[in-house]
C-alpha atoms as a PDB file:
ATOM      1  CA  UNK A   1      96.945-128.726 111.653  1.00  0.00           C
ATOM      2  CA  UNK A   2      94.238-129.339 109.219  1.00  0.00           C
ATOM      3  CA  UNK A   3      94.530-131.583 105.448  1.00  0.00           C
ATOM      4  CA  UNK A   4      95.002-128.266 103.523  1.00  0.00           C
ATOM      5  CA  UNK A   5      97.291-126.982 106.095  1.00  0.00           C
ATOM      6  CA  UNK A   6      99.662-129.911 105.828  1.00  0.00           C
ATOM      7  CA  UNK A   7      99.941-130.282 102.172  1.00  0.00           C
ATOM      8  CA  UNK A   8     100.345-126.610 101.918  1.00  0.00           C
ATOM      9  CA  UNK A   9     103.190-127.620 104.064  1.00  0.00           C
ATOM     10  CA  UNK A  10     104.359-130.456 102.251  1.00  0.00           C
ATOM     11  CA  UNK A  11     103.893-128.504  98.947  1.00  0.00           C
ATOM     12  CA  UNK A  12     106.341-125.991 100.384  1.00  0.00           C
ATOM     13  CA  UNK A  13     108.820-127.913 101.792  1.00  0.00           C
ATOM     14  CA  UNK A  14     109.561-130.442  98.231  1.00  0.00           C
ATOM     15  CA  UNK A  15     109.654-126.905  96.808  1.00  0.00           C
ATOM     16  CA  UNK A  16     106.906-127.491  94.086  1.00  0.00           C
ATOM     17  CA  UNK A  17     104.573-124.528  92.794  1.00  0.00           C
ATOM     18  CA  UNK A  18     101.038-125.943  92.532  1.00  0.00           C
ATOM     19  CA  UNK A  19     101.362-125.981  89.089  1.00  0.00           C
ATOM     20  CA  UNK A  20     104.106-128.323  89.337  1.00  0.00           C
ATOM     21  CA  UNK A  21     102.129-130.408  91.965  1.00  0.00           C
ATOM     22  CA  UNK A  22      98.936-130.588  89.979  1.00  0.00           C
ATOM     23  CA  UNK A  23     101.926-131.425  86.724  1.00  0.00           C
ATOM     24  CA  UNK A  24     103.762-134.846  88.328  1.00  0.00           C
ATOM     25  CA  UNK A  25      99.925-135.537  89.625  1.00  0.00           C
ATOM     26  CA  UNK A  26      98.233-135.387  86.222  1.00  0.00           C
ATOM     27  CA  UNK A  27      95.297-132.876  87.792  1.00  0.00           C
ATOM     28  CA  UNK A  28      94.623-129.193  87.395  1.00  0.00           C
ATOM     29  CA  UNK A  29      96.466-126.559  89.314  1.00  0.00           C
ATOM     30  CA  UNK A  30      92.866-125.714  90.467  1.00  0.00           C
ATOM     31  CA  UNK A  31      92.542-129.109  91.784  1.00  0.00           C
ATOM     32  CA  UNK A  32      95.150-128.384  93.936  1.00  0.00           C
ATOM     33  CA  UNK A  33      94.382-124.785  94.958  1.00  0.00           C
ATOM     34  CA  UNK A  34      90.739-126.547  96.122  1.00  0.00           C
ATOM     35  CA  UNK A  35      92.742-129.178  97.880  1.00  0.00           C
ATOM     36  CA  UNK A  36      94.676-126.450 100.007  1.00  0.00           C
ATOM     37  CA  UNK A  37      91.806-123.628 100.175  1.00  0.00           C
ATOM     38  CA  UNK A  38      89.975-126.796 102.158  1.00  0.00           C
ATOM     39  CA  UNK A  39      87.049-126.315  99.764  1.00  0.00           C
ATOM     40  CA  UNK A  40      87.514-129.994  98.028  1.00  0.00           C
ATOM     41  CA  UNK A  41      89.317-133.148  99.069  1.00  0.00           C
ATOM     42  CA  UNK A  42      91.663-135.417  96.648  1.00  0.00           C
ATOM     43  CA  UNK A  43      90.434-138.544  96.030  1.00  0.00           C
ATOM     44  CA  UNK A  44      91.863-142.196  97.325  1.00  0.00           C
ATOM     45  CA  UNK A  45      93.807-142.402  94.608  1.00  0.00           C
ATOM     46  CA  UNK A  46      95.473-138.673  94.699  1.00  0.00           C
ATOM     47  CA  UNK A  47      95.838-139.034  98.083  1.00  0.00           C
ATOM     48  CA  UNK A  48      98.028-142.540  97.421  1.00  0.00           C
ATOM     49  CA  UNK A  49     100.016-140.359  94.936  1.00  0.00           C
ATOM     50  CA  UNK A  50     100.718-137.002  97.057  1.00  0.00           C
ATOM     51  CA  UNK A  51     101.638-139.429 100.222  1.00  0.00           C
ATOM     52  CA  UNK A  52     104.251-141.308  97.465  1.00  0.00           C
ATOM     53  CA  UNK A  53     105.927-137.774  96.349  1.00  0.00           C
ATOM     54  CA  UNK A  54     106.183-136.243  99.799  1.00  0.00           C
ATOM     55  CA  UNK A  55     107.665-139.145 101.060  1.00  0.00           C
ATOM     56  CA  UNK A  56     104.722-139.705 103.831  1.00  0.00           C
ATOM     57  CA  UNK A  57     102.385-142.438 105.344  1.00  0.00           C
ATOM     58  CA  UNK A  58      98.668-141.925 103.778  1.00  0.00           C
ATOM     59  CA  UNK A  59      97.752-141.867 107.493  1.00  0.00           C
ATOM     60  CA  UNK A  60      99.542-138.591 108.534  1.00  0.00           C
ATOM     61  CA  UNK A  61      98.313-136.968 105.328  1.00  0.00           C
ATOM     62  CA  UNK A  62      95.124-137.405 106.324  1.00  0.00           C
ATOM     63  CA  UNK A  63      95.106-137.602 110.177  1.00  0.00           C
ATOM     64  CA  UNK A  64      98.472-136.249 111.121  1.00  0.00           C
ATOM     65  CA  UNK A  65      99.025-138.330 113.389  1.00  0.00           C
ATOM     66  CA  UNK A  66     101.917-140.218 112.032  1.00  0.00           C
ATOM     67  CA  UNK A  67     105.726-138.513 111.947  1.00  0.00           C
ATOM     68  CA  UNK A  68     107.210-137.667 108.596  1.00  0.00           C
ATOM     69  CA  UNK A  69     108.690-141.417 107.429  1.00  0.00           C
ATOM     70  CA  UNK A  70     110.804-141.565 104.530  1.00  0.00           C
ATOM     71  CA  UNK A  71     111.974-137.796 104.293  1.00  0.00           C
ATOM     72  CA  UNK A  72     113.939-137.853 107.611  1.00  0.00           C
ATOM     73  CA  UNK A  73     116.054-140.470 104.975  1.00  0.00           C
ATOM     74  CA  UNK A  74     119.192-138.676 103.127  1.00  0.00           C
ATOM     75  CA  UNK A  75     118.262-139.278  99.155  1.00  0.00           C
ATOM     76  CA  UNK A  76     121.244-139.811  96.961  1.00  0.00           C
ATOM     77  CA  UNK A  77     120.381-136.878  94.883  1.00  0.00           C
ATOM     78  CA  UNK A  78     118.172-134.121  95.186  1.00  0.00           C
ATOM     79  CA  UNK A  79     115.414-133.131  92.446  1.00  0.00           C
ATOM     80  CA  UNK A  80     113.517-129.900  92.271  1.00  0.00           C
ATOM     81  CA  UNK A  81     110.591-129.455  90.946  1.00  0.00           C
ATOM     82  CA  UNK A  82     109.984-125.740  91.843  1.00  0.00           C
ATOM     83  CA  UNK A  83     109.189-125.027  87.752  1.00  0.00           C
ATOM     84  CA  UNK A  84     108.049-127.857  85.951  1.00  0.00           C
ATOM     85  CA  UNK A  85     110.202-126.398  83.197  1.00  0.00           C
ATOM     86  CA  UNK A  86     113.463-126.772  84.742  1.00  0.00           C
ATOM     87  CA  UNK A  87     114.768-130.407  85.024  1.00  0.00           C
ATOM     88  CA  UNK A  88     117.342-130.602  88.010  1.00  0.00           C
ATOM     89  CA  UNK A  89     120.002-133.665  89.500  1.00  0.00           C
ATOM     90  CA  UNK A  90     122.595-133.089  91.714  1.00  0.00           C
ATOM     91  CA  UNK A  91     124.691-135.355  93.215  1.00  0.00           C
ATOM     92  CA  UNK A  92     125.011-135.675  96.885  1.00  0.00           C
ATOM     93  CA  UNK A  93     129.076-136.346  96.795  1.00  0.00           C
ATOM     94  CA  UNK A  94     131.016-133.014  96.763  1.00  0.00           C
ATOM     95  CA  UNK A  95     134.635-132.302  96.139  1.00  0.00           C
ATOM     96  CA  UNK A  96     135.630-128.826  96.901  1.00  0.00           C
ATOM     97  CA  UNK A  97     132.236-127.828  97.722  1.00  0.00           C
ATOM     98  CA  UNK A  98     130.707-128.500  94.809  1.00  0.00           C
ATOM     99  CA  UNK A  99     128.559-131.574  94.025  1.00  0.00           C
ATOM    100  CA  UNK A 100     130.252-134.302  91.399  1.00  0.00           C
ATOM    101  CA  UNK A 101     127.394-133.830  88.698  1.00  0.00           C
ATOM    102  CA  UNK A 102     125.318-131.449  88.515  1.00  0.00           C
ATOM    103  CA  UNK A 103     122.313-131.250  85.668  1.00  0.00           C
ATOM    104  CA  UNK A 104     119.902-128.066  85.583  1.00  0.00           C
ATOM    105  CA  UNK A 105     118.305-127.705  82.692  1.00  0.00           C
ATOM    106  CA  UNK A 106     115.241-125.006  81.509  1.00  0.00           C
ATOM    107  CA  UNK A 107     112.765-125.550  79.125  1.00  0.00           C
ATOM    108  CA  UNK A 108     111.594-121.369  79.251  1.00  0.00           C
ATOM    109  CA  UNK A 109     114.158-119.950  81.205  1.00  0.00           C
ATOM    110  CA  UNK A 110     117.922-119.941  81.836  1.00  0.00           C
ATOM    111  CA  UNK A 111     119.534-122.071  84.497  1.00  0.00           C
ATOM    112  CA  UNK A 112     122.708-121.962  86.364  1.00  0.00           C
ATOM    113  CA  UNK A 113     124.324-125.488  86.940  1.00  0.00           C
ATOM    114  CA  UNK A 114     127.640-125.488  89.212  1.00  0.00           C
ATOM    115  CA  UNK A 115     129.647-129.114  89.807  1.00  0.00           C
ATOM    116  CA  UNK A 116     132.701-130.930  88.549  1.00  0.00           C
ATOM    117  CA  UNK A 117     130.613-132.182  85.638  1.00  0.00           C
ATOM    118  CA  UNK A 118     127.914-129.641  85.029  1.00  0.00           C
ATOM    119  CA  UNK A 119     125.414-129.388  82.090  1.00  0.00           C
ATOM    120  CA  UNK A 120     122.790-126.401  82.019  1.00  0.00           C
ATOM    121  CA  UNK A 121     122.090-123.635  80.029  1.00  0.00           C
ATOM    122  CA  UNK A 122     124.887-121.624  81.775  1.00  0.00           C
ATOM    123  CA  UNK A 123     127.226-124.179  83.189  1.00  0.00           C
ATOM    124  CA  UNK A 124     130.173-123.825  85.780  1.00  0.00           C
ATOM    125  CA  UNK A 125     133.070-125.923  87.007  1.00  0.00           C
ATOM    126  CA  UNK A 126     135.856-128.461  85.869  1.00  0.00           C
ATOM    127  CA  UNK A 127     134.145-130.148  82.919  1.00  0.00           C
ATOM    128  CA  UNK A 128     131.161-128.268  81.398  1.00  0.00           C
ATOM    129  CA  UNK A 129     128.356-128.439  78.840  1.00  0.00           C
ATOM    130  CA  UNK A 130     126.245-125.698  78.149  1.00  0.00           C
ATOM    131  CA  UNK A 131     124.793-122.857  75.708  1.00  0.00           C
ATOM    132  CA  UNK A 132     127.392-120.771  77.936  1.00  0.00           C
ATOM    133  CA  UNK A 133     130.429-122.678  80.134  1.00  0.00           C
ATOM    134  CA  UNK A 134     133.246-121.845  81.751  1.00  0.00           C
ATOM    135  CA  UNK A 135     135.420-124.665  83.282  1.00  0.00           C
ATOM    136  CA  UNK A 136     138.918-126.302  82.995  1.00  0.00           C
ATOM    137  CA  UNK A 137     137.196-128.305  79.800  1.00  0.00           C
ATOM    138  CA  UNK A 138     134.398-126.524  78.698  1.00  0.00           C
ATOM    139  CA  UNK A 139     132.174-126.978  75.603  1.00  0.00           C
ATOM    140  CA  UNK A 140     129.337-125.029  74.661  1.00  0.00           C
ATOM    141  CA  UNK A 141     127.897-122.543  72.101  1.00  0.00           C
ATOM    142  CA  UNK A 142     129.819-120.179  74.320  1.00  0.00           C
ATOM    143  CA  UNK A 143     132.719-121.674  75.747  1.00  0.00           C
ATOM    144  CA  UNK A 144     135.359-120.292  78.340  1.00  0.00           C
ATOM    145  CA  UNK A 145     138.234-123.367  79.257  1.00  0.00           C
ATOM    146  CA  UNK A 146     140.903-122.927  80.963  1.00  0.00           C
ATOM    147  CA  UNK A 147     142.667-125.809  79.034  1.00  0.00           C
ATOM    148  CA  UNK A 148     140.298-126.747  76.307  1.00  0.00           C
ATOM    149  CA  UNK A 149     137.204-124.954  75.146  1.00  0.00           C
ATOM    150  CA  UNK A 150     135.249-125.927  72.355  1.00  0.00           C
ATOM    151  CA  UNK A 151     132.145-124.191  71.026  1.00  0.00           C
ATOM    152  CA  UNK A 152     130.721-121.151  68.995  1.00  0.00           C
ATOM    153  CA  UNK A 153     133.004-119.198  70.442  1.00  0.00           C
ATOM    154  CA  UNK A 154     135.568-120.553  72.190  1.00  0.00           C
ATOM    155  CA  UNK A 155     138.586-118.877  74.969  1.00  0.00           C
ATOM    156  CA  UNK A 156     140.751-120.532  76.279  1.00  0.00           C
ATOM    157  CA  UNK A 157     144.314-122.112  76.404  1.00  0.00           C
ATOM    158  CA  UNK A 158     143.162-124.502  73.250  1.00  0.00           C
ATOM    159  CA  UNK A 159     140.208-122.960  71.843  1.00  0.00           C
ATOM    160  CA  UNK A 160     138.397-124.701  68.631  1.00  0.00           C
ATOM    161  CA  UNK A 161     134.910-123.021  67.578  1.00  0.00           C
ATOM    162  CA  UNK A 162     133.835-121.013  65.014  1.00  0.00           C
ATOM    163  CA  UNK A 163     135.657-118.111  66.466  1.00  0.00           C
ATOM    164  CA  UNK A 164     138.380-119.229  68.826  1.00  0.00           C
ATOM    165  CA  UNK A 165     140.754-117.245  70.844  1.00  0.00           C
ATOM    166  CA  UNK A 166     143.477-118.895  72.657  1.00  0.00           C
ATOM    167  CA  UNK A 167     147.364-119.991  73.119  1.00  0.00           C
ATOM    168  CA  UNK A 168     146.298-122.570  70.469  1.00  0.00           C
ATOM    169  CA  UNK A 169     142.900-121.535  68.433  1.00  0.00           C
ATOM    170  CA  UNK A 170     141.848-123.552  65.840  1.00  0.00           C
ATOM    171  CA  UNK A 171     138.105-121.744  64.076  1.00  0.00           C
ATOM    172  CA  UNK A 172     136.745-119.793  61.262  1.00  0.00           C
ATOM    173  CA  UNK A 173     138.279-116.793  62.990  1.00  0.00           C
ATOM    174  CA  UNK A 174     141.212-117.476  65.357  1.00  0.00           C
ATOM    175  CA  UNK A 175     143.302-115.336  67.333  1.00  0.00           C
ATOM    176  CA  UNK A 176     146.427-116.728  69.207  1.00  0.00           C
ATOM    177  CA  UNK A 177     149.943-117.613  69.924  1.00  0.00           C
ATOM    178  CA  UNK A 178     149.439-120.238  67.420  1.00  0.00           C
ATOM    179  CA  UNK A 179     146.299-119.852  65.272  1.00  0.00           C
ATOM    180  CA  UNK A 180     144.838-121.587  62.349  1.00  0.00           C
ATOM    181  CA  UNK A 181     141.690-120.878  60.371  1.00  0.00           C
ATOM    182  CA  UNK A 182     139.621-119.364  57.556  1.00  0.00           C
ATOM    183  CA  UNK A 183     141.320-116.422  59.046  1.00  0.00           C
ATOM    184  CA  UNK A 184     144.152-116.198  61.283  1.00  0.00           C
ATOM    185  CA  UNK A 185     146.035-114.183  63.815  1.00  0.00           C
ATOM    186  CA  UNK A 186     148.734-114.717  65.914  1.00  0.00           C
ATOM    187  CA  UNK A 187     152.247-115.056  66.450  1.00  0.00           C
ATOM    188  CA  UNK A 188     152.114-118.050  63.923  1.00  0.00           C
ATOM    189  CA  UNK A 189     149.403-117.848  61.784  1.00  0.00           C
ATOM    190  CA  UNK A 190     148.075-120.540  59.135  1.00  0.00           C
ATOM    191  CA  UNK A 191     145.090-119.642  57.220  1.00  0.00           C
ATOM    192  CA  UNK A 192     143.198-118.534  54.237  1.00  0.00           C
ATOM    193  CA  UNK A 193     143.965-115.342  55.322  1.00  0.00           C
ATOM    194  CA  UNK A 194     146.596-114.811  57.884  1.00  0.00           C
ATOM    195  CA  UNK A 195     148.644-112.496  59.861  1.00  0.00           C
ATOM    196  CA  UNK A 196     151.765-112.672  61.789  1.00  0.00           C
ATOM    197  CA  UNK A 197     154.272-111.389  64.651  1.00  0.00           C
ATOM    198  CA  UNK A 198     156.365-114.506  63.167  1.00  0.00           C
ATOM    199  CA  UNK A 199     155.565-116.116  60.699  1.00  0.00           C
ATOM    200  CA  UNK A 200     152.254-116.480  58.580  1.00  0.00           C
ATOM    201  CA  UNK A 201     151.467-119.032  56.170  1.00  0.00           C
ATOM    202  CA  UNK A 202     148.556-118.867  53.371  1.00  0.00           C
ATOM    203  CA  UNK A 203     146.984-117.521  50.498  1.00  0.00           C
ATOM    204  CA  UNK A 204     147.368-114.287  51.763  1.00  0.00           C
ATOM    205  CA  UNK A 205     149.590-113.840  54.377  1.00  0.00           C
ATOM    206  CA  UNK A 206     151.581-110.833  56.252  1.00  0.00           C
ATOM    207  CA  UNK A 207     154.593-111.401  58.817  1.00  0.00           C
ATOM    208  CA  UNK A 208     158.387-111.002  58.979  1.00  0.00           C
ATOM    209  CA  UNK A 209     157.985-114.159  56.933  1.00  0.00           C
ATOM    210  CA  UNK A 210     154.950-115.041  55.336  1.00  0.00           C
ATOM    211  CA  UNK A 211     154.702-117.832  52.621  1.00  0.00           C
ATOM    212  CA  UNK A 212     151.511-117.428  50.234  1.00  0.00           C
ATOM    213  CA  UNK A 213     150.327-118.214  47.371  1.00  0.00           C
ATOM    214  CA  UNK A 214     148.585-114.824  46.379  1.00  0.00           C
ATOM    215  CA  UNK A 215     149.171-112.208  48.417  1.00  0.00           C
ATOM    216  CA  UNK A 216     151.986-111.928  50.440  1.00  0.00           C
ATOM    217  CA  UNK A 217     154.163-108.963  52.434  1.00  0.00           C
ATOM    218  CA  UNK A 218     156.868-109.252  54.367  1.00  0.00           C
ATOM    219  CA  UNK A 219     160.608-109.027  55.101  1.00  0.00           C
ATOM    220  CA  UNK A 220     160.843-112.374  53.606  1.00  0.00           C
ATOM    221  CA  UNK A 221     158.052-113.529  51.362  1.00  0.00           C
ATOM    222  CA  UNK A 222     157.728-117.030  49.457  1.00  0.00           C
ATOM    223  CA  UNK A 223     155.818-118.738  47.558  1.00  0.00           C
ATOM    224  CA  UNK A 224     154.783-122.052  48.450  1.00  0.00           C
ATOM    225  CA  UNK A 225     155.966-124.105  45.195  1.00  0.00           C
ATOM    226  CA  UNK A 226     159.430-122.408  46.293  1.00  0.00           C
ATOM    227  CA  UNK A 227     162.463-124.496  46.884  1.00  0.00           C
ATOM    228  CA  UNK A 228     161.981-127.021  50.064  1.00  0.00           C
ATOM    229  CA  UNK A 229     165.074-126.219  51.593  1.00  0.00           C
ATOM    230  CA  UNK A 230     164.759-122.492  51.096  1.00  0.00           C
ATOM    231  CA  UNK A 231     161.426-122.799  52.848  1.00  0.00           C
ATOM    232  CA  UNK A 232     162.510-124.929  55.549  1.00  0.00           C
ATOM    233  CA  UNK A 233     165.697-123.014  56.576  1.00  0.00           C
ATOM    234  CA  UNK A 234     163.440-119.556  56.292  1.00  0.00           C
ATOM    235  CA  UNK A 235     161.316-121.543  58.588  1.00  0.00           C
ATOM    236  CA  UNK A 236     164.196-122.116  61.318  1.00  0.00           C
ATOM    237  CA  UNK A 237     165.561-118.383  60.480  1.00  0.00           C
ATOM    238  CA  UNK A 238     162.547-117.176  61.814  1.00  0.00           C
ATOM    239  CA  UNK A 239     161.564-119.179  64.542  1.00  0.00           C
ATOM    240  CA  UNK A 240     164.523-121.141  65.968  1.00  0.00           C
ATOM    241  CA  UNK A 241     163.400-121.737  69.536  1.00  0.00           C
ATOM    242  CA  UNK A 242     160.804-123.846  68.521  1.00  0.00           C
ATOM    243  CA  UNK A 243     160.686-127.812  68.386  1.00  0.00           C
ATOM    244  CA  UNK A 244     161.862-129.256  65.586  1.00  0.00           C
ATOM    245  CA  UNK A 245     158.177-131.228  64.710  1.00  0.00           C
ATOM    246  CA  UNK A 246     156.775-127.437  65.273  1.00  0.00           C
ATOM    247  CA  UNK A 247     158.924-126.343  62.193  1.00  0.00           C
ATOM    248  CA  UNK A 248     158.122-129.328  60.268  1.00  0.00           C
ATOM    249  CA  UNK A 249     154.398-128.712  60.720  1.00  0.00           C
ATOM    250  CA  UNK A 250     154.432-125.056  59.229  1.00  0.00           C
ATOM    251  CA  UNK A 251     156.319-126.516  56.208  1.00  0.00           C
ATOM    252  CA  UNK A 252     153.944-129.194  55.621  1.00  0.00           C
ATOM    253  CA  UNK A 253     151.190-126.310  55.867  1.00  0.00           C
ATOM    254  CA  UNK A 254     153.308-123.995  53.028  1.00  0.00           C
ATOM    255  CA  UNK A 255     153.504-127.382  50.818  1.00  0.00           C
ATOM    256  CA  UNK A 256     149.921-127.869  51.038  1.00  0.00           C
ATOM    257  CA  UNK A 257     148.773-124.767  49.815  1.00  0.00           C
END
């Protein structure tokens, strides 16, 4: 196997384009295409510095007649350099097949990063970052959580975001069991503009009970500068199964508004 041959080879194998090579070498990519098209031949000190990336002696770069040193060694984490516009780390520890931390990021193109902990563009997994993730705790322009996403948009079982939708959404625009926001909808809504199954509290507000300041419809309708104790045992009337420091919250919302 000739020089060109067995960078070619080494090129391949660390999974770098030559752009990328020529990149982390500070040459041209037509440096490099010379290098491998045998027309041209790197000089000492490129030679030094491809032998350092691919983990090789300078003597079986040149002669090949040395074995492959410190790649036959396990690395802690692997790095790709495939684009030079994609930045990747993964971790070599897994749990449940996936890798503990896992960082893919893309300068001019979207990128998929999968672990426990994963940040990319799109990220997937238990706790994510990313312009879209989905996880158990996600958070990200677009965020899908299981337990708690946070983003643009957020889903999931408490969602906070500018639009959230979840058992507990807290946003400009949310939509849940229990929702609270510039506008609101749920089974218990609180809100600048809200709407109930329940009950529905703020300055316009529709539900079986709705307290509000402007306007309000309703089987029972109040206004928030109405008696405490009216308000409070409206409050229980209407939602009796729920914890006591649940019921005191919703009348600490109606005083406030």
């Amino acid at each position: 196997m000739d020089f060109q041959e067995r960078l070619y080879t080494l090129r391949r194998r660390a999974g770098l384009s030559q752009e990328g090579l020529a990149n982390l070498l500070g040459v041209t990519r037509q440096a490099v295409q010379k290098w491998e098209a045998g027309t041209a031949r790197p000089d000492l000190e490129n030679l030094t510095a491809l032998a350092r990336q691919f983990g090789v002696s300078l003597d079986y770069l040149v002669t090949g007649e040395e074995s492959v040193a410190r790649s036959q060694v396990e690395p802690v984490y692997e790095r790709h350099y495939a684009d030079p516009y994609v930045f990747e780390y993964k971790s070599k520890r897994t749990l449940f097949g996936l890798p503990l931390v896992h960082v893919k990021l893309g300068y001019r193109r979207p990128t998929l990063a999968k672990g426990i902990f994963a940040v990319g563009n799109v990220a997937v997994g238990v706790f994510t970052l990313g312009a879209i993730s989905a996880g158990i705790f996600s958070f990200g322009g677009i965020s899908l959580g299981l337990l708690l996403a946070l983003g643009g948009l957020g889903i999931g079982g408490i969602a906070l975001g500018g639009c959230a939708i979840g058992l507990v959404a807290l946003g400009g625009a949310a939509i849940g069991v229990f929702s609270m926001g510039g506008g609101a909808v749920g089974m218990y809504a609180v809100g600048g503009g809200a709407f109930a199954s329940k009950i529905a509290i703020g300055d316009s507000a529709s539900a079986p009970l709705a307290i509000g300041r402007s306007s309000v419809s309703g089987a029972i309708t109040l206004r928030p500068d109405a008696d405490p104790d009216v308000i409070r045992a409206a409050i229980s009337g209407a939602a009796p199964h729920l914890p006591q420091w649940i019921q005191d919250f919703f009348f600490s919302m109606a005083q406030l508004l």
